[in-house]
N, C-alpha and C. Protein backbone atom coordinates (compact mmCIF):
# COMPACT_ATOMS: atom_id res chain seq x y z
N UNK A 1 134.18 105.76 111.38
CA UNK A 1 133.28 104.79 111.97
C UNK A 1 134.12 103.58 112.38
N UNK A 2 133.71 103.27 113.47
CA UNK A 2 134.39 101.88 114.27
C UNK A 2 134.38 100.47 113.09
N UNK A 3 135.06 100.11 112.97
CA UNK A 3 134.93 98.25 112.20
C UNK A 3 133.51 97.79 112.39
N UNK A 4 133.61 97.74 113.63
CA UNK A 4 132.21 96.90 114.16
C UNK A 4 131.10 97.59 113.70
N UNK A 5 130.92 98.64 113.60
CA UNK A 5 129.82 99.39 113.38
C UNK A 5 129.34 99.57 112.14
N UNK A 6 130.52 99.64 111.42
CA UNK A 6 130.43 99.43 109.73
C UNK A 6 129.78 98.17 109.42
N UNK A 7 130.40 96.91 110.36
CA UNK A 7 129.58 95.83 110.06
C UNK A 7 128.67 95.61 110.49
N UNK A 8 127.76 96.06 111.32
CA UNK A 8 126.30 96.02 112.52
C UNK A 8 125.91 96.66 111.43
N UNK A 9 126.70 98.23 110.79
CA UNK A 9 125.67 99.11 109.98
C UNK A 9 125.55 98.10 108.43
N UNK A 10 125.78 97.47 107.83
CA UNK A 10 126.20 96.67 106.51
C UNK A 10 125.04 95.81 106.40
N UNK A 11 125.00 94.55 107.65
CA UNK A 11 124.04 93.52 107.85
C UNK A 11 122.70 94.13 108.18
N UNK A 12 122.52 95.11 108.32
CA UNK A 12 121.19 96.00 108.29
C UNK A 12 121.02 96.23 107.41
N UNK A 13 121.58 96.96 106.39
CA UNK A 13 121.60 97.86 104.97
C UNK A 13 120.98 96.28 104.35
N UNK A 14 121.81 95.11 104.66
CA UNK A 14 121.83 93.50 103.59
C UNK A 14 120.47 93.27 104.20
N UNK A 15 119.97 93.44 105.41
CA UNK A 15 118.79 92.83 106.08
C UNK A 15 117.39 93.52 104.76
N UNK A 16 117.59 95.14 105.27
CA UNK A 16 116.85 96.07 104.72
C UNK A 16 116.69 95.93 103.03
N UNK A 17 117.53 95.43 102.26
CA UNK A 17 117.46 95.21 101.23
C UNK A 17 116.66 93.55 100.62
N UNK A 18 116.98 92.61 101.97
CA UNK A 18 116.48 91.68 101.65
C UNK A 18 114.57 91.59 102.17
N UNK A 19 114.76 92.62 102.59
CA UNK A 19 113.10 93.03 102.97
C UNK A 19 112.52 93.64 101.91
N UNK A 20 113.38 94.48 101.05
CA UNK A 20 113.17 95.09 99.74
C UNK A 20 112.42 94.02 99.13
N UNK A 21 113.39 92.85 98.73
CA UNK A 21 113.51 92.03 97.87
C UNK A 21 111.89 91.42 98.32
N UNK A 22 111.46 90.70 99.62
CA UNK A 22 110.76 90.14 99.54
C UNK A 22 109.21 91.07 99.63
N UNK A 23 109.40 91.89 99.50
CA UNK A 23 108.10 92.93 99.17
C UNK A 23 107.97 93.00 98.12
N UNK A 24 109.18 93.04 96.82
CA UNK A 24 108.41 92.81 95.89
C UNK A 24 108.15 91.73 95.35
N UNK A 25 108.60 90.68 95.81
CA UNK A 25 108.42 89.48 95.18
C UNK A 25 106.63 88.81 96.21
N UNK A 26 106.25 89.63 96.90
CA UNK A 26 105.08 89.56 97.86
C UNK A 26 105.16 88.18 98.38
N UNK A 27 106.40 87.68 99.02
CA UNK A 27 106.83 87.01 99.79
C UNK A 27 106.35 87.08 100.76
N UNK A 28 106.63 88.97 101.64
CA UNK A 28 105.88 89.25 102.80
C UNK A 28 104.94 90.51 102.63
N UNK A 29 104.01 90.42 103.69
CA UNK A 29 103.04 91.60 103.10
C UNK A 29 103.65 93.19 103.17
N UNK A 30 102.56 94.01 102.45
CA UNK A 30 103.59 95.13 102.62
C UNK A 30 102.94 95.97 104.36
N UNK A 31 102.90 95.56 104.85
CA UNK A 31 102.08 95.82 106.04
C UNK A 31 103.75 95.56 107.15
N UNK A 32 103.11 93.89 107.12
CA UNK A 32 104.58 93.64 108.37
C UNK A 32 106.30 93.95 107.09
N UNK A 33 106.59 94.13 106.00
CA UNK A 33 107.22 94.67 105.40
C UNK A 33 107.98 95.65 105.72
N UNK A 34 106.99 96.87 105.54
CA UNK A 34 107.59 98.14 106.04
C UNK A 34 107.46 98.27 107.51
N UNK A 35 106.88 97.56 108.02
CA UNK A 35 107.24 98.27 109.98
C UNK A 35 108.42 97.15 109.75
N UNK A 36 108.92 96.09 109.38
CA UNK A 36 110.56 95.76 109.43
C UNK A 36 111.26 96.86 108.77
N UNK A 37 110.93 96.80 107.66
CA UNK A 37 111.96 97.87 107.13
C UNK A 37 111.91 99.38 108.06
N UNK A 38 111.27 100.04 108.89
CA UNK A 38 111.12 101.30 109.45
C UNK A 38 112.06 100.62 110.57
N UNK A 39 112.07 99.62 111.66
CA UNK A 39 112.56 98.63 112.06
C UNK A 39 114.20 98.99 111.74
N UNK A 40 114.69 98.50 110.39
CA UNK A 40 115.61 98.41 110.31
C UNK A 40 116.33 99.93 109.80
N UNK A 41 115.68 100.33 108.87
CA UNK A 41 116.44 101.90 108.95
C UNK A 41 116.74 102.75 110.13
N UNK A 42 115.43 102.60 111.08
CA UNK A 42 115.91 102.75 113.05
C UNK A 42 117.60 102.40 113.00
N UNK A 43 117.48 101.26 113.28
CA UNK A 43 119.10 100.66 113.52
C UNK A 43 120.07 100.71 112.93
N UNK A 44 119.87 100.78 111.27
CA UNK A 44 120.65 102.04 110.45
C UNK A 44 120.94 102.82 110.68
N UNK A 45 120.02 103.89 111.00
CA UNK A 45 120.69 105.45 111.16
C UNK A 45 121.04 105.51 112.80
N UNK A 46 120.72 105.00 113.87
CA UNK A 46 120.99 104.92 115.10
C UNK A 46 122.62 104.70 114.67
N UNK A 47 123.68 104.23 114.13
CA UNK A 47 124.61 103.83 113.57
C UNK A 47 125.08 105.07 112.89
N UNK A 48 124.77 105.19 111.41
CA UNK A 48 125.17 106.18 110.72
C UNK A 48 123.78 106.77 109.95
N UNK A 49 123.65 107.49 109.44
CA UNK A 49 122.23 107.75 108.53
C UNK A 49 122.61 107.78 107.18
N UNK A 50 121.96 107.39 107.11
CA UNK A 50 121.83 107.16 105.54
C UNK A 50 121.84 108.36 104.49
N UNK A 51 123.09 108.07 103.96
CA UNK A 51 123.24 109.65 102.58
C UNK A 51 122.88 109.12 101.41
N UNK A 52 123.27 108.02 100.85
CA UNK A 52 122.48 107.19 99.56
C UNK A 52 121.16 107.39 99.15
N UNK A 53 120.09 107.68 100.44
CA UNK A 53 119.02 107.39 99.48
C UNK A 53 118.23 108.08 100.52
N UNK A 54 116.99 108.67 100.13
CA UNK A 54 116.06 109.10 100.95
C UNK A 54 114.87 108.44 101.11
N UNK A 55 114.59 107.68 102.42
CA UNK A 55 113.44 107.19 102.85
C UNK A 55 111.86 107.33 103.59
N UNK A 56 111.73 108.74 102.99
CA UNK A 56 110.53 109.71 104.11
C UNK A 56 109.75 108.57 103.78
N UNK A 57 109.33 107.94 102.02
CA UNK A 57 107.80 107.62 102.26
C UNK A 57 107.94 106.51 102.61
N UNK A 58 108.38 105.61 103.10
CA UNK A 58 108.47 104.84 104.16
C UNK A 58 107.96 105.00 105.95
N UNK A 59 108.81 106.11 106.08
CA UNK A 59 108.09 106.50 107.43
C UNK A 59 106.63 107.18 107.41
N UNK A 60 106.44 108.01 106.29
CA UNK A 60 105.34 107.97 106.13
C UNK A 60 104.44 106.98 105.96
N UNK A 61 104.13 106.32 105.09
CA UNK A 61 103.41 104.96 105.22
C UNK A 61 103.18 104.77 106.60
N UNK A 62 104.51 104.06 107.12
CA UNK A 62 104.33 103.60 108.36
C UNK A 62 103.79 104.05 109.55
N UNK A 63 103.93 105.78 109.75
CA UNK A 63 102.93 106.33 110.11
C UNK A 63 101.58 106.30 109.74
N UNK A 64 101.09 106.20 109.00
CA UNK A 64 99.34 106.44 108.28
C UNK A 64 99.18 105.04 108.90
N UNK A 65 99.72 103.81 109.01
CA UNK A 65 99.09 102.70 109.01
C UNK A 65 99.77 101.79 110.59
N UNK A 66 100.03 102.67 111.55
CA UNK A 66 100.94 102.43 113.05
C UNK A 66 99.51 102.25 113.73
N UNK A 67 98.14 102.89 113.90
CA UNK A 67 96.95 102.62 114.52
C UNK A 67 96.65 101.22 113.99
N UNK A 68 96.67 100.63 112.81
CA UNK A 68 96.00 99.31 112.70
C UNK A 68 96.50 98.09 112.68
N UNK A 69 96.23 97.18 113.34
CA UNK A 69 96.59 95.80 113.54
C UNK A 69 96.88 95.28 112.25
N UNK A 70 98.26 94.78 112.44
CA UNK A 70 98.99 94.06 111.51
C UNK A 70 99.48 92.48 112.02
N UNK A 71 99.73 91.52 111.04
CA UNK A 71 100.74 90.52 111.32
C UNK A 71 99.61 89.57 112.27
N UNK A 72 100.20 89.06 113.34
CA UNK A 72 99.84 88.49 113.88
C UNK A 72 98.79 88.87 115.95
N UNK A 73 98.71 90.25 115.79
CA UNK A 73 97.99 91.07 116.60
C UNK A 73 96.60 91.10 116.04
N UNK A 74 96.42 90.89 114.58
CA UNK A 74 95.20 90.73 114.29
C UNK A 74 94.14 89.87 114.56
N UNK A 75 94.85 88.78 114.90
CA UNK A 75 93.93 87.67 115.68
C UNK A 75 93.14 88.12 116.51
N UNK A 76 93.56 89.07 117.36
CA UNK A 76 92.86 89.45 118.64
C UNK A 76 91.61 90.40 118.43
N UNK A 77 91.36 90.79 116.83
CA UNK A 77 89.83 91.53 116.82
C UNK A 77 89.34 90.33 116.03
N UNK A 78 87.66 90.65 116.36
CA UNK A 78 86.81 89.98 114.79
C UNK A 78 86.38 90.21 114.04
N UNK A 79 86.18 89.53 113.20
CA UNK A 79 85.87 89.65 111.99
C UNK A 79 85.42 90.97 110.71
N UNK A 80 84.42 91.52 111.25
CA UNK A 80 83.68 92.86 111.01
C UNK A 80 84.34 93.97 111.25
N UNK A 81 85.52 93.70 112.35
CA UNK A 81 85.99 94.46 112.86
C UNK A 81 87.01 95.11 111.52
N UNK A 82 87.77 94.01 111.57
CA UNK A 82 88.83 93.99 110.52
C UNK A 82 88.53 94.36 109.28
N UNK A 83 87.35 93.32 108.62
CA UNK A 83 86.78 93.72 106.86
C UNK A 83 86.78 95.56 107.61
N UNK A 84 86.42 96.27 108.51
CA UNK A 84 86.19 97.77 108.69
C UNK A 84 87.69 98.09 108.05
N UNK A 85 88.65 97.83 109.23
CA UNK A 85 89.76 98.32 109.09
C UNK A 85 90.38 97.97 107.97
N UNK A 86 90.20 97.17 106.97
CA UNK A 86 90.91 96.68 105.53
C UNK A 86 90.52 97.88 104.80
N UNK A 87 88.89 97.99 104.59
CA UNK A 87 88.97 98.90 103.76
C UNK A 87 89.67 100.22 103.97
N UNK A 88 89.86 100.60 105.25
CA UNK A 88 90.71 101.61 105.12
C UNK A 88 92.17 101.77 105.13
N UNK A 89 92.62 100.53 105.38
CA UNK A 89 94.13 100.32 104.97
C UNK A 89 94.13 100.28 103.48
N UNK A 90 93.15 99.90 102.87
CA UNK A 90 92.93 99.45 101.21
C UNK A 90 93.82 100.90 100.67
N UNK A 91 93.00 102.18 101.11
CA UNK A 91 92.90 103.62 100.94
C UNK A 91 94.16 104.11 101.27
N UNK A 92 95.14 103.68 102.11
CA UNK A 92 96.13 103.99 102.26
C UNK A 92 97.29 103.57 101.70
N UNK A 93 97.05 101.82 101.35
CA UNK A 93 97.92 100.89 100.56
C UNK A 93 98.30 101.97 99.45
N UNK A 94 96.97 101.80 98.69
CA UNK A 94 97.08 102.39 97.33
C UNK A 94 97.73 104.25 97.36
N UNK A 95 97.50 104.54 98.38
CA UNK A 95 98.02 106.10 98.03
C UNK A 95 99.34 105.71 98.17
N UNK A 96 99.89 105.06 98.89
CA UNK A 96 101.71 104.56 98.54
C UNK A 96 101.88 103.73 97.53
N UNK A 97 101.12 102.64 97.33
CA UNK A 97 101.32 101.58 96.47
C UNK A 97 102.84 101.76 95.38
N UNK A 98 102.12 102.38 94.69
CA UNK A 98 103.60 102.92 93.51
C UNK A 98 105.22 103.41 93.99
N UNK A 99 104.69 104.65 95.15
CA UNK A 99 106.05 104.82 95.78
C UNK A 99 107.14 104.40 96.35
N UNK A 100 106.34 103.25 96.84
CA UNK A 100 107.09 102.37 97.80
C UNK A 100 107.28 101.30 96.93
N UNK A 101 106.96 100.97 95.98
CA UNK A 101 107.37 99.99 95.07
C UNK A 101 108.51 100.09 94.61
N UNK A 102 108.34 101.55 93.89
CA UNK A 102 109.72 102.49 93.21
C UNK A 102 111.01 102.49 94.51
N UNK A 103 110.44 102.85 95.59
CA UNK A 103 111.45 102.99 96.66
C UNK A 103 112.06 101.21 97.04
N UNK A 104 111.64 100.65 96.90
CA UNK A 104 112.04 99.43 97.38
C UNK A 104 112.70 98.61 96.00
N UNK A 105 112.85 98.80 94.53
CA UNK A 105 113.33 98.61 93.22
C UNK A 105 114.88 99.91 93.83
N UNK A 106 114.26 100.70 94.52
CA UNK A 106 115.43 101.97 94.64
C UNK A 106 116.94 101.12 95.38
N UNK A 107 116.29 100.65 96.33
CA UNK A 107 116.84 99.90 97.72
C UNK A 107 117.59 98.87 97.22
N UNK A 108 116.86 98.13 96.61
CA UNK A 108 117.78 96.77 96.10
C UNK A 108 118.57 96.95 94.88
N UNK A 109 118.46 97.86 94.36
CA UNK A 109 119.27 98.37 93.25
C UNK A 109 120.67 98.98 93.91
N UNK A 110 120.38 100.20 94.74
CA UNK A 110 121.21 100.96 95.14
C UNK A 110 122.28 100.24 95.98
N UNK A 111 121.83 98.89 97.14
CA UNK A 111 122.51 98.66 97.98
C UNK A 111 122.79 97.01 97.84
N UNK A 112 123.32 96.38 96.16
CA UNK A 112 123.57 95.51 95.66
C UNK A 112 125.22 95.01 95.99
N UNK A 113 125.50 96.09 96.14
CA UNK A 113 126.90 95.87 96.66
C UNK A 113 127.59 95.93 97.76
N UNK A 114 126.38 95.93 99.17
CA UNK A 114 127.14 95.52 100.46
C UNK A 114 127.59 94.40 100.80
N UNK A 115 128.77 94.94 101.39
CA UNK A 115 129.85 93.41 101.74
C UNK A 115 128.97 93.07 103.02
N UNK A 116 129.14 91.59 103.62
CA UNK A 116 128.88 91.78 104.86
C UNK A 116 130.00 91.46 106.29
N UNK A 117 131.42 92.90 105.61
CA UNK A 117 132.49 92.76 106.30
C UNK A 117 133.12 93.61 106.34
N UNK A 118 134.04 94.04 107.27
CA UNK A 118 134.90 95.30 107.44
C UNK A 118 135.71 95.26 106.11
């Protein structure tokens, strides 16, 4: 792998981990969370892919929950609309809830020791 790429691939791995970090500390929600983190494993493995660790339920999640307005797109429905769509994100939260908890304790554990340098 090129220098540069090791380091483009590094500050992602440091990005992705610091997204870890603030999911569990519910800094940020786990909604706009994981579409960063799906986000950043993109630009990870576009680079190299990842052999350390396996991230399906991540993309999963992020699939089950890619139809509903997150972040700041939510403004644009009302009210009724949304309490609809919560409860069924509720239903989906919780079928990951644990996994992605475990996976993101996985993340910041595993990738404690990237430099952010050739």
């Amino acid at each position: 792998m090129h220098p540069f790429d090791e380091l483009r691939r590094n500050r992602f791995i440091r990005k992705l981990r610091s997204t870890a970090i603030a999911i569990t500390t519910r800094r940020i929600g786990p909604h706009e969370g994981y579409a960063k983190m799906n986000y950043l494993i993109g630009r990870i493995e576009d680079i190299l892919p990842l052999q350390e660790i396996h991230l399906e339920v991540c993309r999963k999640y992020d699939h089950e929950i890619m139809n509903y307005p997150i972040g700041e797109e939510r403004q644009h429905y009302n009210k009724e609309y949304l309490a609809a769509l919560d409860l069924k994100l509720a239903v989906i939260d919780r079928k990951y809830q644990e996994m992605l908890q475990e996976k993101c304790l996985e993340i910041i554990e595993k990738f404690s020791d990237i430099k952010d340098r050739c």
